[in-house]
N, C-alpha and C. Protein backbone atom coordinates (compact mmCIF):
# COMPACT_ATOMS: atom_id res chain seq x y z
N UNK A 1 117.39 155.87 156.91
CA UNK A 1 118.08 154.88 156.11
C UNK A 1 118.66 155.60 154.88
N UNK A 2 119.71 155.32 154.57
CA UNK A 2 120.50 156.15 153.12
C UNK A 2 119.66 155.34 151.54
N UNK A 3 120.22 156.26 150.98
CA UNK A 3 119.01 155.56 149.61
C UNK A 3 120.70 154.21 149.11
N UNK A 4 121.54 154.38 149.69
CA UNK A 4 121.91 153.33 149.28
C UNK A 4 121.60 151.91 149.66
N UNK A 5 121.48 151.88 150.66
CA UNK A 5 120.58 150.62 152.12
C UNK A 5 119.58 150.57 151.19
N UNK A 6 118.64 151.70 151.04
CA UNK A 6 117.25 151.51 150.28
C UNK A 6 117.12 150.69 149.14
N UNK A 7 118.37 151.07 148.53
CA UNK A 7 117.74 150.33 147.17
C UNK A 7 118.79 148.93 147.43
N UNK A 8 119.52 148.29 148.48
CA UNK A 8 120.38 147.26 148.64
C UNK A 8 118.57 146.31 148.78
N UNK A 9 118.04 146.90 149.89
CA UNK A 9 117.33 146.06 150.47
C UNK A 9 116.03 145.56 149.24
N UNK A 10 115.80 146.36 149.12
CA UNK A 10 114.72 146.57 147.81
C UNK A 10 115.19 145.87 146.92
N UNK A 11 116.32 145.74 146.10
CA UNK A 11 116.68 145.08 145.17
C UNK A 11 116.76 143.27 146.24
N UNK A 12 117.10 143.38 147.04
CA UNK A 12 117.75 141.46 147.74
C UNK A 12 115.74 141.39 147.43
N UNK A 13 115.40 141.92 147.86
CA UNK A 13 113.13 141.54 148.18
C UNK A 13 113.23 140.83 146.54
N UNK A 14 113.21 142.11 145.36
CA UNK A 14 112.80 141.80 144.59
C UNK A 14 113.11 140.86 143.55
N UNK A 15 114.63 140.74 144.50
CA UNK A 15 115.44 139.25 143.27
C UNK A 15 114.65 138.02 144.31
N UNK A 16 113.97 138.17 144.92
CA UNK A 16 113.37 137.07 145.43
C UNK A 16 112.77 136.31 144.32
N UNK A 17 111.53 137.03 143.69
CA UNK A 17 111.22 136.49 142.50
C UNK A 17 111.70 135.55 141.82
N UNK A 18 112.98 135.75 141.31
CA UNK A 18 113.81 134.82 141.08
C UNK A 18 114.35 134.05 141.33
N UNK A 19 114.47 133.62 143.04
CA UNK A 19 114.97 133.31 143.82
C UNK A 19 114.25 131.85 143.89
N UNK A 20 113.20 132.24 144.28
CA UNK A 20 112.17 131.64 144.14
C UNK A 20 111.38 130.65 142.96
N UNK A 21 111.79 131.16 142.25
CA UNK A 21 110.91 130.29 140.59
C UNK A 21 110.17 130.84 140.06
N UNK A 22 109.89 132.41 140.46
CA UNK A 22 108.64 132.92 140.18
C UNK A 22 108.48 133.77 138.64
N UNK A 23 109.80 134.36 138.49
CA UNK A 23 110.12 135.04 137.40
C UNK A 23 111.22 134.39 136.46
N UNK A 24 110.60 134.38 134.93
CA UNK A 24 111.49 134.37 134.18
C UNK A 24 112.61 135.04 133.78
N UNK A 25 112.90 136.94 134.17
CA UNK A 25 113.87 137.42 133.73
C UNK A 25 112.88 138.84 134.59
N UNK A 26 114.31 139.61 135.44
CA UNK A 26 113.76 140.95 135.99
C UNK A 26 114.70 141.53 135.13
N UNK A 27 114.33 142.99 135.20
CA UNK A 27 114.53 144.39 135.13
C UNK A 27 115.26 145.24 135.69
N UNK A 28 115.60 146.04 136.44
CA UNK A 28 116.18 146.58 137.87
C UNK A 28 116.65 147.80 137.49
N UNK A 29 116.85 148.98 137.61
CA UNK A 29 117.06 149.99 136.83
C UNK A 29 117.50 150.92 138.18
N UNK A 30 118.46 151.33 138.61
CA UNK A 30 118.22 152.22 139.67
C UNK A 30 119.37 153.55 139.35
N UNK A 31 118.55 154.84 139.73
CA UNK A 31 119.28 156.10 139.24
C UNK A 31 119.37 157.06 140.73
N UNK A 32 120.58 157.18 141.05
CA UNK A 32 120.66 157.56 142.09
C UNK A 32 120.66 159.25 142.02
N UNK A 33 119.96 160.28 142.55
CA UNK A 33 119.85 161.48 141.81
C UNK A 33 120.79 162.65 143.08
N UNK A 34 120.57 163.60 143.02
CA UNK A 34 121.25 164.58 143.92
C UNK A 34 120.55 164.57 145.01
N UNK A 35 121.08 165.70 146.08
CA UNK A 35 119.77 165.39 147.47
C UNK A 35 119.54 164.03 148.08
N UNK A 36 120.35 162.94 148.04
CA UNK A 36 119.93 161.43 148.86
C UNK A 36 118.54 161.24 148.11
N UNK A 37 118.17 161.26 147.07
CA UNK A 37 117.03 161.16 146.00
C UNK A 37 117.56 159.68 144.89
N UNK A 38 116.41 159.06 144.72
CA UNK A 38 116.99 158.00 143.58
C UNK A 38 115.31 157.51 142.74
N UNK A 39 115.42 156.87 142.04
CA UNK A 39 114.71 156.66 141.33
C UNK A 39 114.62 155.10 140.69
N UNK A 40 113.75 154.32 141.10
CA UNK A 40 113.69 152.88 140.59
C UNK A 40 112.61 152.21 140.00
N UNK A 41 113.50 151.60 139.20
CA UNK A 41 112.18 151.19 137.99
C UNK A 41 112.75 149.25 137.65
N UNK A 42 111.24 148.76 137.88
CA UNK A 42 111.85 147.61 137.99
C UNK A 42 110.40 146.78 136.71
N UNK A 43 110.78 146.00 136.01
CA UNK A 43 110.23 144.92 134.91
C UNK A 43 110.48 143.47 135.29
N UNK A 44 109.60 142.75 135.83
CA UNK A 44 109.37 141.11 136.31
C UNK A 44 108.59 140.85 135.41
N UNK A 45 108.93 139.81 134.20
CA UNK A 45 108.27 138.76 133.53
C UNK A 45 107.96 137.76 134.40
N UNK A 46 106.70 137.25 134.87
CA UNK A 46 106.46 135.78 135.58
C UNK A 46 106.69 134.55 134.56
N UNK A 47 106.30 133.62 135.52
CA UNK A 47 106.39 132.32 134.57
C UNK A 47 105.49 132.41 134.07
N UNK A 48 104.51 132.67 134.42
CA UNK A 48 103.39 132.79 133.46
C UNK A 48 102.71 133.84 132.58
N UNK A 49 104.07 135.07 132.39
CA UNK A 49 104.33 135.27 131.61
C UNK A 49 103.55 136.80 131.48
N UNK A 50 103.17 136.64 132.71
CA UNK A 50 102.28 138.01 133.13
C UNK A 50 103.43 139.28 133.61
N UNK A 51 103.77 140.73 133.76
CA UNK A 51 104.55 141.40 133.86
C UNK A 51 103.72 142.30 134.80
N UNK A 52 105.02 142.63 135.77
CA UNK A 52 104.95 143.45 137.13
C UNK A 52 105.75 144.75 137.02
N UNK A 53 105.10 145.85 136.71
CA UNK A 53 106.06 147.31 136.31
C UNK A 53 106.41 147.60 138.01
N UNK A 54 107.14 148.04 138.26
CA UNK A 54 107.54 148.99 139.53
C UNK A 54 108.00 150.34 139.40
N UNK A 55 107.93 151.40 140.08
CA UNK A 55 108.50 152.64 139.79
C UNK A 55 107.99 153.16 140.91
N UNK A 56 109.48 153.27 141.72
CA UNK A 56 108.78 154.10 142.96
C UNK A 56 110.33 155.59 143.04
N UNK A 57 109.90 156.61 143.48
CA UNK A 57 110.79 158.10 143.63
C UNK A 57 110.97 158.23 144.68
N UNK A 58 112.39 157.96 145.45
CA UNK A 58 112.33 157.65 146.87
C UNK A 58 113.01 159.37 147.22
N UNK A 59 112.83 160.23 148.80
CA UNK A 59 113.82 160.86 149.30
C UNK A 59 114.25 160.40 150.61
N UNK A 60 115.73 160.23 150.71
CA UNK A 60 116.16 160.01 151.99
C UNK A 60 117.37 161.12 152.76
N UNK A 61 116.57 162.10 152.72
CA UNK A 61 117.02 163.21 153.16
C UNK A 61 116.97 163.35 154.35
N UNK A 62 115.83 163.18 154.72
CA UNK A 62 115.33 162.87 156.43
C UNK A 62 114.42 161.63 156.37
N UNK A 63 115.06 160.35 156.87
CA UNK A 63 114.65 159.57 156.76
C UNK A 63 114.05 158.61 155.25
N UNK A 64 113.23 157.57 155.16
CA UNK A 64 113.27 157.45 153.56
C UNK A 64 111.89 157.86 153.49
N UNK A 65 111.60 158.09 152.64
CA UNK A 65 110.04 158.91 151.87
C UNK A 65 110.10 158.36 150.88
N UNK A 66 108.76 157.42 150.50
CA UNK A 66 108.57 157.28 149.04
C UNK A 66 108.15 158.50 148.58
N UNK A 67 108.16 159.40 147.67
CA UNK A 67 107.57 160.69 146.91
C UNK A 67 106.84 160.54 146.27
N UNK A 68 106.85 159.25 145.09
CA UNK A 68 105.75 158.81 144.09
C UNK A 68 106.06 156.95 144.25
N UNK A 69 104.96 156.61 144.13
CA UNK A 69 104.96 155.02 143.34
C UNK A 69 103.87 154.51 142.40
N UNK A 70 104.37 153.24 141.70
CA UNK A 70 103.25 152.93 140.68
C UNK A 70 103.82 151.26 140.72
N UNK A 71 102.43 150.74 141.39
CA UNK A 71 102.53 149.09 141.13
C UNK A 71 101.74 148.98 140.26
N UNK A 72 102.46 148.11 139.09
CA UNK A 72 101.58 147.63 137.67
C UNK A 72 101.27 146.40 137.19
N UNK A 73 100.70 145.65 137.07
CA UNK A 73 100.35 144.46 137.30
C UNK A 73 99.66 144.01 135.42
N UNK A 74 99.93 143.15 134.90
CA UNK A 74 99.08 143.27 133.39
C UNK A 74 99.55 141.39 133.43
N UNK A 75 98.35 140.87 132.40
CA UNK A 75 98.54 139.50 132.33
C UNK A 75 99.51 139.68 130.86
N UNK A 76 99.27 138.11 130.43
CA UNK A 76 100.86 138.10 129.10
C UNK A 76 99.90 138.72 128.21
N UNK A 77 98.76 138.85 127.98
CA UNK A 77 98.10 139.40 126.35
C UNK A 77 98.09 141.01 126.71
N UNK A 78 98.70 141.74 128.09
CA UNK A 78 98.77 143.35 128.34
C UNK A 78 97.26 143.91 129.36
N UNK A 79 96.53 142.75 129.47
CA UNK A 79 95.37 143.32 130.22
C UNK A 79 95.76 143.55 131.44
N UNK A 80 95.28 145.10 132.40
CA UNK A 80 95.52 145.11 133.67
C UNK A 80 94.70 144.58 134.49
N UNK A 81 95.00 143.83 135.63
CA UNK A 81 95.35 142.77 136.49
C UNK A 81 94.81 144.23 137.66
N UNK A 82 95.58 145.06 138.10
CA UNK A 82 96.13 146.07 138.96
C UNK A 82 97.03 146.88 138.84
N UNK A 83 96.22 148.17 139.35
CA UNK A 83 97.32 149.29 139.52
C UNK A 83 97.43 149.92 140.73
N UNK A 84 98.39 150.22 141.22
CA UNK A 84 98.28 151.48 142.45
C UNK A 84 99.19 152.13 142.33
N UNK A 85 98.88 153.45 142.97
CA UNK A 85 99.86 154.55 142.64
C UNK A 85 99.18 155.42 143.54
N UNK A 86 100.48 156.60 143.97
CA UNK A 86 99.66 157.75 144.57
C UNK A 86 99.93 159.02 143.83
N UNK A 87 99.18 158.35 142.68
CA UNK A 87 99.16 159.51 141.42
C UNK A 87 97.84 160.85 141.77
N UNK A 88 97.55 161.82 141.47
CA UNK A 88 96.62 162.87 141.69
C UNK A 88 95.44 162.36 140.54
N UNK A 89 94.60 161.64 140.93
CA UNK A 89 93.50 161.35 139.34
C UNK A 89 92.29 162.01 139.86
């Protein structure tokens, strides 16, 4: 899949949120880099006011590869909720 498809499809998912009723105001940030490489970073305020970080480092050089991601999850006063990532800890 080209990282352009990638981030078409990815972005239609995540305006769901909105789509839906679920979010007050997204984020969407996408940097398309050299090499079929891009980089996306996404900020969902819920209605309730809780915030969803995204940041995933895609390559679609051969095929798509996430490289890195980080799901972030925090309620409205900043407490984390959840994280995942396939960070090295």
């Amino acid at each position: 899949m080209s990282v352009h498809k990638y981030l078409g499809l990815f972005r239609r998912e995540i305006e769901k949120l909105e789509d839906y009723g679920y979010a007050e105001s997204l984020e969407i940030r996408e940097e398309i880099r050299p090499n079929r490489q891009a980089n996306i970073k996404v900020k969902a305020v819920l209605i309730d006011r809780s915030v969803l970080h995204i940041r995933e480092y895609i390559d679609a050089k051969y095929g798509t590869k996430r490289l890195s991601y980080a799901y972030h999850y925090q309620d409205a006063d900043g407490n984390l909720i959840f994280r995942y990532d396939n960070a090295m800890h």
